[in-house]
C-alpha atoms as a PDB file:
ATOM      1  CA  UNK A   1       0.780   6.793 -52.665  1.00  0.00           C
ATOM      2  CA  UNK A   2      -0.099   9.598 -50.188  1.00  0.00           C
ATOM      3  CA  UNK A   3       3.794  10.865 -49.214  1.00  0.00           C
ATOM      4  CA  UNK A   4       2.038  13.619 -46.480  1.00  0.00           C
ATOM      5  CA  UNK A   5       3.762  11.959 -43.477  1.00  0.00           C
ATOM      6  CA  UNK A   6       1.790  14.516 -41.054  1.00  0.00           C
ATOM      7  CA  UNK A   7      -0.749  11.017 -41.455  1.00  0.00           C
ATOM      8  CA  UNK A   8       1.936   9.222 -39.490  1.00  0.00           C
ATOM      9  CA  UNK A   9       2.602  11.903 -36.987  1.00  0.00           C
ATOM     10  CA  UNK A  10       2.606  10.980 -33.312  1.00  0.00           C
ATOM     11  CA  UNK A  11       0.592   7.734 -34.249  1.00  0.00           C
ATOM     12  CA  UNK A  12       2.296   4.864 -31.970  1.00  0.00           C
ATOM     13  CA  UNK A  13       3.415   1.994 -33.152  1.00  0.00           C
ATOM     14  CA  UNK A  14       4.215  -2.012 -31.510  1.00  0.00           C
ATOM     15  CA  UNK A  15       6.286  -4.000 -33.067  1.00  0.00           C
ATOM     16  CA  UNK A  16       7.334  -7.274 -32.371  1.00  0.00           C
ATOM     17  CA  UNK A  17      10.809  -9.070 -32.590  1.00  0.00           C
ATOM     18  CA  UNK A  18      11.938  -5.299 -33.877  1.00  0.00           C
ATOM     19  CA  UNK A  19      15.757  -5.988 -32.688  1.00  0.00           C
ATOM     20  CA  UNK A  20      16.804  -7.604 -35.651  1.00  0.00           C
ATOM     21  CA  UNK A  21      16.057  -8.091 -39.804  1.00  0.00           C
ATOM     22  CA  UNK A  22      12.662  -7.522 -41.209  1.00  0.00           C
ATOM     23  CA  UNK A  23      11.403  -5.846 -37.468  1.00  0.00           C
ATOM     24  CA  UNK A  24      14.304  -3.360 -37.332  1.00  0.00           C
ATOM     25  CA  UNK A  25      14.156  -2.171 -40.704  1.00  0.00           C
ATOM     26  CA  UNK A  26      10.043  -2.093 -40.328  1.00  0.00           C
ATOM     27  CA  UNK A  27      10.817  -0.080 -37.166  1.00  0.00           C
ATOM     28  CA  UNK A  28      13.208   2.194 -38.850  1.00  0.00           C
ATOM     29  CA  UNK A  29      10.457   2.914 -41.794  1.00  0.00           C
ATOM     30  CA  UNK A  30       7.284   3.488 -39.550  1.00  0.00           C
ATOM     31  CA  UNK A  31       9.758   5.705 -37.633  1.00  0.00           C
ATOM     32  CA  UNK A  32      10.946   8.089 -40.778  1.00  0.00           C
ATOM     33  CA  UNK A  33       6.823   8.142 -41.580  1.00  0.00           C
ATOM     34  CA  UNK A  34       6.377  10.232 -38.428  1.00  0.00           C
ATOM     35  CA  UNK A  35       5.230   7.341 -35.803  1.00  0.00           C
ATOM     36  CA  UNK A  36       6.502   6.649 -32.012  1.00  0.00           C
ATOM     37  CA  UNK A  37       7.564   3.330 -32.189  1.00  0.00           C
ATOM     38  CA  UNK A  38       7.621   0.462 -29.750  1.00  0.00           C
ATOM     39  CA  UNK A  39      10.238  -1.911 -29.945  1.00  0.00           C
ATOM     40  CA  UNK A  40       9.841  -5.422 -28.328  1.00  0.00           C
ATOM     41  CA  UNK A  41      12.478  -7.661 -27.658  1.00  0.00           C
ATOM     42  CA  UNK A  42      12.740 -11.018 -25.976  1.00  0.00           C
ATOM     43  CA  UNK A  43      16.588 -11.442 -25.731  1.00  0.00           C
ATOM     44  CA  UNK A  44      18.447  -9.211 -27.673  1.00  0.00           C
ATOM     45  CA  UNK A  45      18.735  -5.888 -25.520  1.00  0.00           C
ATOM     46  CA  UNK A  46      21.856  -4.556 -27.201  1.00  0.00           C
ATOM     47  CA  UNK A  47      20.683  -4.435 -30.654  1.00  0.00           C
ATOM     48  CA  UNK A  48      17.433  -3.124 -28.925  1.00  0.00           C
ATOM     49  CA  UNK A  49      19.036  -0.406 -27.591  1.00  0.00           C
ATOM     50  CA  UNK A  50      21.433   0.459 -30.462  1.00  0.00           C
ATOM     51  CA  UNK A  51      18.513   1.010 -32.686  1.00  0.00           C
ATOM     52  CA  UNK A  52      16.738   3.196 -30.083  1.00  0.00           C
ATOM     53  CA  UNK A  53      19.323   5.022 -30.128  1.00  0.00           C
ATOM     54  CA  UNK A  54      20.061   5.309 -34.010  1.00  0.00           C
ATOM     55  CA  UNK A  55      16.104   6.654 -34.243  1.00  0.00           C
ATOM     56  CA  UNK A  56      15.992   9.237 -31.650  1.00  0.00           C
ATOM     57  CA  UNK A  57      19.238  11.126 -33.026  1.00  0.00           C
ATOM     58  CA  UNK A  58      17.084  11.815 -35.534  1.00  0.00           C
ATOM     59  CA  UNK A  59      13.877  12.654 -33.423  1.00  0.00           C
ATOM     60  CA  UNK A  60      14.674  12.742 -29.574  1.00  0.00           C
ATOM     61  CA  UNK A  61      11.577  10.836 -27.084  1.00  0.00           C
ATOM     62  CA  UNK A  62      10.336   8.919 -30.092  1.00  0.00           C
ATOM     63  CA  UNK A  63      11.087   5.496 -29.266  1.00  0.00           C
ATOM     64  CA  UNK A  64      10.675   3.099 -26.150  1.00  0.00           C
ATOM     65  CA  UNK A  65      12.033  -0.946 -25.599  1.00  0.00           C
ATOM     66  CA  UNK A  66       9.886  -3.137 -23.879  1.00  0.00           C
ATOM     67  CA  UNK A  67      11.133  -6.240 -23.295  1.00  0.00           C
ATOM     68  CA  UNK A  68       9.167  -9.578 -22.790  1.00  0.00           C
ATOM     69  CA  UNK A  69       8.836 -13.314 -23.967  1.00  0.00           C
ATOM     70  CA  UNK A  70       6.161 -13.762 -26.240  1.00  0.00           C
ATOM     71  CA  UNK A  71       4.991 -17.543 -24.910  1.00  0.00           C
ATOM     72  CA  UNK A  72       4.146 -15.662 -21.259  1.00  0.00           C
ATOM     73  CA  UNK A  73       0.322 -15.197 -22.660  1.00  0.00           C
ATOM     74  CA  UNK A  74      -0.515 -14.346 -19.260  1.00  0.00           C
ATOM     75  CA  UNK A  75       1.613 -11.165 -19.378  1.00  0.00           C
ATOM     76  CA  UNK A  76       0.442  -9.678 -22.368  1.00  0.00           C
ATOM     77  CA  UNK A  77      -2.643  -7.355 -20.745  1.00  0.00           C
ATOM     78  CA  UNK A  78       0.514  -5.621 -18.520  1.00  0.00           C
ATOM     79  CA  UNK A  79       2.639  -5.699 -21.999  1.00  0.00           C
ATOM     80  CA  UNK A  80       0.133  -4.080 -24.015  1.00  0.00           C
ATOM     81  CA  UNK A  81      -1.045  -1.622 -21.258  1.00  0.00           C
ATOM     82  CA  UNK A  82       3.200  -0.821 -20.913  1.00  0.00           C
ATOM     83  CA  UNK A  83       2.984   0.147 -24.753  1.00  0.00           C
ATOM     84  CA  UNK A  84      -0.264   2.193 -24.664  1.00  0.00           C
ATOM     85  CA  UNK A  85       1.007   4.130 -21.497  1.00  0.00           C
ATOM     86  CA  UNK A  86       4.064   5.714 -23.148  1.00  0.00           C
ATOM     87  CA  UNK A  87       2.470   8.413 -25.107  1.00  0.00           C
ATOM     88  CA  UNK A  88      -1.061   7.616 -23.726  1.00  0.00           C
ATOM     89  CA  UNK A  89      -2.423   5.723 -26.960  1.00  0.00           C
ATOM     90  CA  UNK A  90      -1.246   2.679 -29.230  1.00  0.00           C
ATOM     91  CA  UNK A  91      -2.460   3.046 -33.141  1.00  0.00           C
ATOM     92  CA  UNK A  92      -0.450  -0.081 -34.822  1.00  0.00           C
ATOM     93  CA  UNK A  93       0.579  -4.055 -33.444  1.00  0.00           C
ATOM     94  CA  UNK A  94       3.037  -5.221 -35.956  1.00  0.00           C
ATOM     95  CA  UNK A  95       3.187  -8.868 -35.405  1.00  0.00           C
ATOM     96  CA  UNK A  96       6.389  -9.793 -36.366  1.00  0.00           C
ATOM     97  CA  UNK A  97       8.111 -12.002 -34.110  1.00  0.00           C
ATOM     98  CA  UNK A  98       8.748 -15.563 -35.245  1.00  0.00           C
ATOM     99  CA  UNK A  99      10.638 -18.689 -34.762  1.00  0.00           C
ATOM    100  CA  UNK A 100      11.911 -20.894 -37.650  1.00  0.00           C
ATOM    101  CA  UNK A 101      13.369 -24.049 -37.721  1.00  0.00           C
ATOM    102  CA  UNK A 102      12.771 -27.391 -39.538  1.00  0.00           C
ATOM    103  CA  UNK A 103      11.066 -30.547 -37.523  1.00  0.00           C
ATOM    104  CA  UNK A 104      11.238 -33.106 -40.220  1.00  0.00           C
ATOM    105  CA  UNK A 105       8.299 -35.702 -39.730  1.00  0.00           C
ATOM    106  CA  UNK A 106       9.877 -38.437 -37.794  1.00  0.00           C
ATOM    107  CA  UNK A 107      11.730 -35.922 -35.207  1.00  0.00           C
ATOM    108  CA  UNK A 108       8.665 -33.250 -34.069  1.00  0.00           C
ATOM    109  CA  UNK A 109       8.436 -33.070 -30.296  1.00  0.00           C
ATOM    110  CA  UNK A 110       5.808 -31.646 -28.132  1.00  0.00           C
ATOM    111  CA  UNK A 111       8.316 -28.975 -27.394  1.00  0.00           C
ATOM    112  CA  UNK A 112       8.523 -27.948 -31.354  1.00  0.00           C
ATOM    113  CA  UNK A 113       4.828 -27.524 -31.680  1.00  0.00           C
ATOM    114  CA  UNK A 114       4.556 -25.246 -28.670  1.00  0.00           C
ATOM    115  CA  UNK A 115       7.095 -23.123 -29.120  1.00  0.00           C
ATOM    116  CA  UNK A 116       6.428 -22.561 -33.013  1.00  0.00           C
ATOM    117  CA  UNK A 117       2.700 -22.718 -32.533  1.00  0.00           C
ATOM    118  CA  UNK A 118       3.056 -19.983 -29.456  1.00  0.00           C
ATOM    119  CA  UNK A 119       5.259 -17.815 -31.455  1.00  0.00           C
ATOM    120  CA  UNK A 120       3.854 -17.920 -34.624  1.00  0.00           C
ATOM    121  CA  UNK A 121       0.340 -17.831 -34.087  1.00  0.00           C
ATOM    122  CA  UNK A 122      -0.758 -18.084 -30.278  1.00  0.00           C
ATOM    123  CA  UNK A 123       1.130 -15.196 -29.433  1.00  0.00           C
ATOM    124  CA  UNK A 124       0.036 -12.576 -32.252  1.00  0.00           C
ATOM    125  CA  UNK A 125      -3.761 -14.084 -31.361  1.00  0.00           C
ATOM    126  CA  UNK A 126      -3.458 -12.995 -27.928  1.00  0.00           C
ATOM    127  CA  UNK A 127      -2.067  -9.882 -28.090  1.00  0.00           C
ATOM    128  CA  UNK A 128      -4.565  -8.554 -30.677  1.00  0.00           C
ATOM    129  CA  UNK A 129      -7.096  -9.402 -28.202  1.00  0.00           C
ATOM    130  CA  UNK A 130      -5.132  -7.521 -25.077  1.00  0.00           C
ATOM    131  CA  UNK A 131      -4.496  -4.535 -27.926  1.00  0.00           C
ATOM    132  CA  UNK A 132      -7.945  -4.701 -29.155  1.00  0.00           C
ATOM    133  CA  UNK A 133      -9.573  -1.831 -26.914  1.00  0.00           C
ATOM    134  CA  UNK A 134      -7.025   0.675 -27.864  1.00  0.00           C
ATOM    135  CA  UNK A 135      -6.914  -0.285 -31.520  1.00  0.00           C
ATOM    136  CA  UNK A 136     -10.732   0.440 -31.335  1.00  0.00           C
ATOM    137  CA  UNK A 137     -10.006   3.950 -29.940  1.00  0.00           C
ATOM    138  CA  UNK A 138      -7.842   5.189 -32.705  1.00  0.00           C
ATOM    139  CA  UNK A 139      -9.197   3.431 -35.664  1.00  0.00           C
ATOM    140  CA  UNK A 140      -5.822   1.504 -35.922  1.00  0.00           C
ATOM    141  CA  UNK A 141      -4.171  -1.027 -37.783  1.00  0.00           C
ATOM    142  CA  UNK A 142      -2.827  -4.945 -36.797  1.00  0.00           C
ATOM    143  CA  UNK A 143      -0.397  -6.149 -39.498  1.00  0.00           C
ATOM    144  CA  UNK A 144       0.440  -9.827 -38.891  1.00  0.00           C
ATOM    145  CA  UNK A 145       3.869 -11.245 -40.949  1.00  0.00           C
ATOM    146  CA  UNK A 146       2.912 -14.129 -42.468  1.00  0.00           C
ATOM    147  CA  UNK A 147       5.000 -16.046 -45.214  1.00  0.00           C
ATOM    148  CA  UNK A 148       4.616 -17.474 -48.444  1.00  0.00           C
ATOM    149  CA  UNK A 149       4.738 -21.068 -46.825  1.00  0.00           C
ATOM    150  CA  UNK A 150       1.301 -20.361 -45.105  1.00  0.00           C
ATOM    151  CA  UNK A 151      -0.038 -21.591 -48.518  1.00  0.00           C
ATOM    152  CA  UNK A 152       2.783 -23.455 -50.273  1.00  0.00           C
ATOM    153  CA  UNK A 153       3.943 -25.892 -47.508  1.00  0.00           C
ATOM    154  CA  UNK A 154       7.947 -25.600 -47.134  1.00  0.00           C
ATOM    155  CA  UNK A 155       9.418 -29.374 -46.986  1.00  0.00           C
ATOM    156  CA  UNK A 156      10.839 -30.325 -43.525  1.00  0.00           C
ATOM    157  CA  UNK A 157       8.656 -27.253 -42.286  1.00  0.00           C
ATOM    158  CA  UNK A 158       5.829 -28.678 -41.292  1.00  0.00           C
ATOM    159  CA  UNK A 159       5.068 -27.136 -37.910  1.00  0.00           C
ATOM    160  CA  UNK A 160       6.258 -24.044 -39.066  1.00  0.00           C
ATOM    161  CA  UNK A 161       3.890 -24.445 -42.215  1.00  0.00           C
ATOM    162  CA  UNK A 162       1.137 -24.667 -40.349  1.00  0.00           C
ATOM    163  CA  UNK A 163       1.568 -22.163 -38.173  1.00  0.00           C
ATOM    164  CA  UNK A 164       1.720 -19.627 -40.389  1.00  0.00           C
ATOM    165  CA  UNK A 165      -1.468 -20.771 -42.324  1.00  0.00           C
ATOM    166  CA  UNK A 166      -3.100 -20.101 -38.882  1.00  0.00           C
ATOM    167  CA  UNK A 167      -1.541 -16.957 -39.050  1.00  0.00           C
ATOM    168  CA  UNK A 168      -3.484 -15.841 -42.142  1.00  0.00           C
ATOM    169  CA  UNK A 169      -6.583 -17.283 -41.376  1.00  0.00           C
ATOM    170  CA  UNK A 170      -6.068 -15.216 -38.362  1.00  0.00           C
ATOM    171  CA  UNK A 171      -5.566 -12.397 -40.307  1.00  0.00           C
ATOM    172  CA  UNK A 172      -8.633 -12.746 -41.732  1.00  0.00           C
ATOM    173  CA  UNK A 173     -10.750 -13.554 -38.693  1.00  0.00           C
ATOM    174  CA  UNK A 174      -9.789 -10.716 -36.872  1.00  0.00           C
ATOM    175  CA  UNK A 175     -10.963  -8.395 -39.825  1.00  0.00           C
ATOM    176  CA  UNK A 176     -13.835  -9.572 -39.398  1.00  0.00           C
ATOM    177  CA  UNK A 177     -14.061  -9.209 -35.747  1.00  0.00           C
ATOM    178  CA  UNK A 178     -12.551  -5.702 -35.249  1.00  0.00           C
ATOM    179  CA  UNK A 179     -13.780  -4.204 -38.403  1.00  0.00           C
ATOM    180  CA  UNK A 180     -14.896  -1.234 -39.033  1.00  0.00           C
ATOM    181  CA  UNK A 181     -12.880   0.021 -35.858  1.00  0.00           C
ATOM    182  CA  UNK A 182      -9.559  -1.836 -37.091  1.00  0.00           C
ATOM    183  CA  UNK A 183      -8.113  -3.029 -40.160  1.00  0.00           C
ATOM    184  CA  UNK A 184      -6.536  -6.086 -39.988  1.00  0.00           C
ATOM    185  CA  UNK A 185      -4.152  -7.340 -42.872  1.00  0.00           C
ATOM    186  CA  UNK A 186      -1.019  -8.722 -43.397  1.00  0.00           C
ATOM    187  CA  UNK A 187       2.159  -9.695 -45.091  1.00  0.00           C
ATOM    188  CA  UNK A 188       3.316 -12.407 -46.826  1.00  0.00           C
ATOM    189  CA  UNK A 189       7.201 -12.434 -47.610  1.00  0.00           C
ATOM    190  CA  UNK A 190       9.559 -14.603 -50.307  1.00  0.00           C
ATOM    191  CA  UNK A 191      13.154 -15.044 -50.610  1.00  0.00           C
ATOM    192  CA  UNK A 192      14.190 -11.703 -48.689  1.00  0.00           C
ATOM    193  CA  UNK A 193      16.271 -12.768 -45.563  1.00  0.00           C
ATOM    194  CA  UNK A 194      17.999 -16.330 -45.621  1.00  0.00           C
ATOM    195  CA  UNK A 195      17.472 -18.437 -42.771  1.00  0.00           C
ATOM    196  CA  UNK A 196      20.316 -17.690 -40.007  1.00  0.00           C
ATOM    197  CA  UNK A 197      21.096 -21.007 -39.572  1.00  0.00           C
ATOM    198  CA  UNK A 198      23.421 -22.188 -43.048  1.00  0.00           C
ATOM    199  CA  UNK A 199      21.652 -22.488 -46.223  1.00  0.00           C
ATOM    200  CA  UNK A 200      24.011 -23.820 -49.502  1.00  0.00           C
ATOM    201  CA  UNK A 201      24.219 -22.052 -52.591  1.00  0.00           C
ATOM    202  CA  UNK A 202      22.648 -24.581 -54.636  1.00  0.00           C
ATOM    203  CA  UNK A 203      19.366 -24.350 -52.479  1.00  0.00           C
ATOM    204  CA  UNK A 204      19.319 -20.207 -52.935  1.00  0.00           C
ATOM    205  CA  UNK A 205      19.962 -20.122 -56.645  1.00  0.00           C
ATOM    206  CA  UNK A 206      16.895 -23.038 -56.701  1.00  0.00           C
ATOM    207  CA  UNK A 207      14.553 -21.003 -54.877  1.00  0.00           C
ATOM    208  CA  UNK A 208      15.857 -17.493 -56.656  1.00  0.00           C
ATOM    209  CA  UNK A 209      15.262 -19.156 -60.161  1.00  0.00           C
ATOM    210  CA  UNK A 210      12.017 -20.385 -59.214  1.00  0.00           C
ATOM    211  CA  UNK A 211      10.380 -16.178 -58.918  1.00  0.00           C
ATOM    212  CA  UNK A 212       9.606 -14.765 -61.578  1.00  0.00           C
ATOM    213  CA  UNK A 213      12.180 -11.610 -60.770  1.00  0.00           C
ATOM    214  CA  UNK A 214      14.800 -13.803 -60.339  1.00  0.00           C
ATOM    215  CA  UNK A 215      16.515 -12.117 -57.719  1.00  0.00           C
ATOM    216  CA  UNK A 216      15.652 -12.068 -53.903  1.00  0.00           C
ATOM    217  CA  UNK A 217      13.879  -8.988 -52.124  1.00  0.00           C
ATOM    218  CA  UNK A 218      15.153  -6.809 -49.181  1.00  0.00           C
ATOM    219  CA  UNK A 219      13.576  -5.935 -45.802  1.00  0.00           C
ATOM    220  CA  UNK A 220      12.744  -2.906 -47.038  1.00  0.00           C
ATOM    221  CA  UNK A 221       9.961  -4.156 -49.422  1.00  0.00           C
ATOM    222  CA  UNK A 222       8.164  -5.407 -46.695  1.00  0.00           C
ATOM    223  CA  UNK A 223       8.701  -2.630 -44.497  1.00  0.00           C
ATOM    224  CA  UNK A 224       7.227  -0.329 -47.343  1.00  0.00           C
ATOM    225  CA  UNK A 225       4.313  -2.864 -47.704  1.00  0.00           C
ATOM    226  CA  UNK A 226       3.733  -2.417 -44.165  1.00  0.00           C
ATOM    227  CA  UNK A 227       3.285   1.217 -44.211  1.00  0.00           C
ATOM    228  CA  UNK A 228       1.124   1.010 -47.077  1.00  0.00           C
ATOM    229  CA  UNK A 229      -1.326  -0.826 -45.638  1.00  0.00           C
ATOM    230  CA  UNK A 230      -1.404   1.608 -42.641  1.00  0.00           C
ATOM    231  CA  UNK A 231      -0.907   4.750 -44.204  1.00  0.00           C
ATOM    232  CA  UNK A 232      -2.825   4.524 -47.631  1.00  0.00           C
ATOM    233  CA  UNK A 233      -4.890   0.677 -48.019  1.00  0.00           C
ATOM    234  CA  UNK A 234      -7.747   2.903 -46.084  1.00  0.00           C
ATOM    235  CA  UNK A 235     -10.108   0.397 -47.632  1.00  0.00           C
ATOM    236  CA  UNK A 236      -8.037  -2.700 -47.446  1.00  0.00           C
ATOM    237  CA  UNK A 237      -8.744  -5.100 -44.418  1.00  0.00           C
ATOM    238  CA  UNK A 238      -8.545  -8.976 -44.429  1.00  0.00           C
ATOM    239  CA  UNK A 239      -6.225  -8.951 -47.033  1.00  0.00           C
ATOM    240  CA  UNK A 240      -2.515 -10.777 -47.377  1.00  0.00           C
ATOM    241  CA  UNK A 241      -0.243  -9.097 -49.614  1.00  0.00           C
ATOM    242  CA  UNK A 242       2.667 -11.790 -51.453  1.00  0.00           C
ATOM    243  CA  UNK A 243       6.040  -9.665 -51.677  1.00  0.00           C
ATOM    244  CA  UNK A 244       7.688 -12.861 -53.224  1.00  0.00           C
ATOM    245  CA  UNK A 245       8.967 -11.470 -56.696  1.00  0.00           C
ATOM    246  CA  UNK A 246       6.672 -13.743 -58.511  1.00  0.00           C
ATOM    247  CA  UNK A 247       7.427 -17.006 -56.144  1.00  0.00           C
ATOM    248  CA  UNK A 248       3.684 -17.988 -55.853  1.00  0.00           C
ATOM    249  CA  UNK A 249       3.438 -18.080 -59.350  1.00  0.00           C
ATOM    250  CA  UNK A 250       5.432 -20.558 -60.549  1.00  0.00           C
ATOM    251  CA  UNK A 251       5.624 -24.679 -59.137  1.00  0.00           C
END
């Protein structure tokens, strides 16, 4: 792997949901690589702001907050143009925001499908499209965050299942539409973060004994697969990488 961070230098990046767990410490990464980043935030502006200003004691004027909710399609060209107009260019969408929750068959309302349709895969469709244009001009990146459940359905999840598997047929689509201008790949994590709403014991060690690492992963590995893919997969597009610790290979 190609360590010369002068690759990253001054290359901006958006990413969104970056307040919190797997898009703060992907925002801290990109950030020690050399890039500008973007963070985007629906709700939580303190956290926002405490991580801007973690990152610019260490490089001052290298990190902006732009806040906005992610189911406001209509918004996005003003969102996207916000981003680009910061340090004049935008080289990476990190499409990382997402909303998880179970909806049981039996209980799923209009309202569920919506909001985990529009978060999960509406919203990183229609801000590629609004981002497009100034992808194109600096031969950038779009990484979507996928999950292992995009192909391995997780029970009580179905919404959220299938939102996700539109998420990396995305992926894959928009390869094929942007290429050879942008790459387009993404990332599929395992057992890294727990769910923030309570998960028992029994159902971790379950899932834990089912990889073939037996142990869970850290935001970090994905936040390192991340800037793989933009700094050094230079022939890698359409692609979704499993950071699961062996999950997908087992029942």
């Amino acid at each position: 792997m190609d360590n010369d961070n002068n690759a990253c230098a001054n290359k901006v990046a958006l990413i969104t949901g970056a307040a919190h767990r797997i898009g703060a410490t992907t925002a801290r990464t990109l950030h020690t690589a050399g890039m500008n980043i973007v963070i985007h935030y629906r709700n939580s502006d303190q956290a926002a702001k405490a991580l801007q200003q973690e990152l610019e004691s260490a490089r001052p004027d290298s990190v902006a907050l732009l806040q906005g909710d992610l189911h406001q399609v209509d918004r996005f060209d003003t969102l996207i143009q916000q981003a680009e107009a910061i340090w004049g260019r935008l080289d990476i969408l990190v499409n990382n925001a997402s909303t998880f929750y179970p909806t049981p068959l039996g209980t799923i309302s209009e309202d569920n499908w919506d909001d985990l349709m529009g978060s999960n895969l509406k919203a990183p469709l229609f801000l590629a499209q609004a981002a497009a244009p100034y992808l194109k001009a600096q031969q950038g990146n779009i990484i979507n965050i996928v999950d292992i459940h995009a192909d391995r359905p997780l029970k009580e999840h179905p919404v959220y299942s299938i939102a996700k598997a539109g998420l990396a047929m995305l992926t894959k689509s928009l390869a094929r539409e942007l290429g050879p201008d942008v790459r387009v790949n993404g990332v599929a994590p395992g057992a890294i973060l727990w769910p923030e709403n309570e998960m028992d014991e029994a159902t971790k060690s379950d899932i834990l004994s089912r990889t073939a690492l037996k142990r869970s992963g850290e935001p970090a590995d994905i936040a390192r697969t991340v800037l793989f893919l933009i700094r050094d997969a230079h022939y890698t597009t359409g692609q979704i990488l499993n950071v699961d610790g062996g999950r997908t290979l087992s029942n």
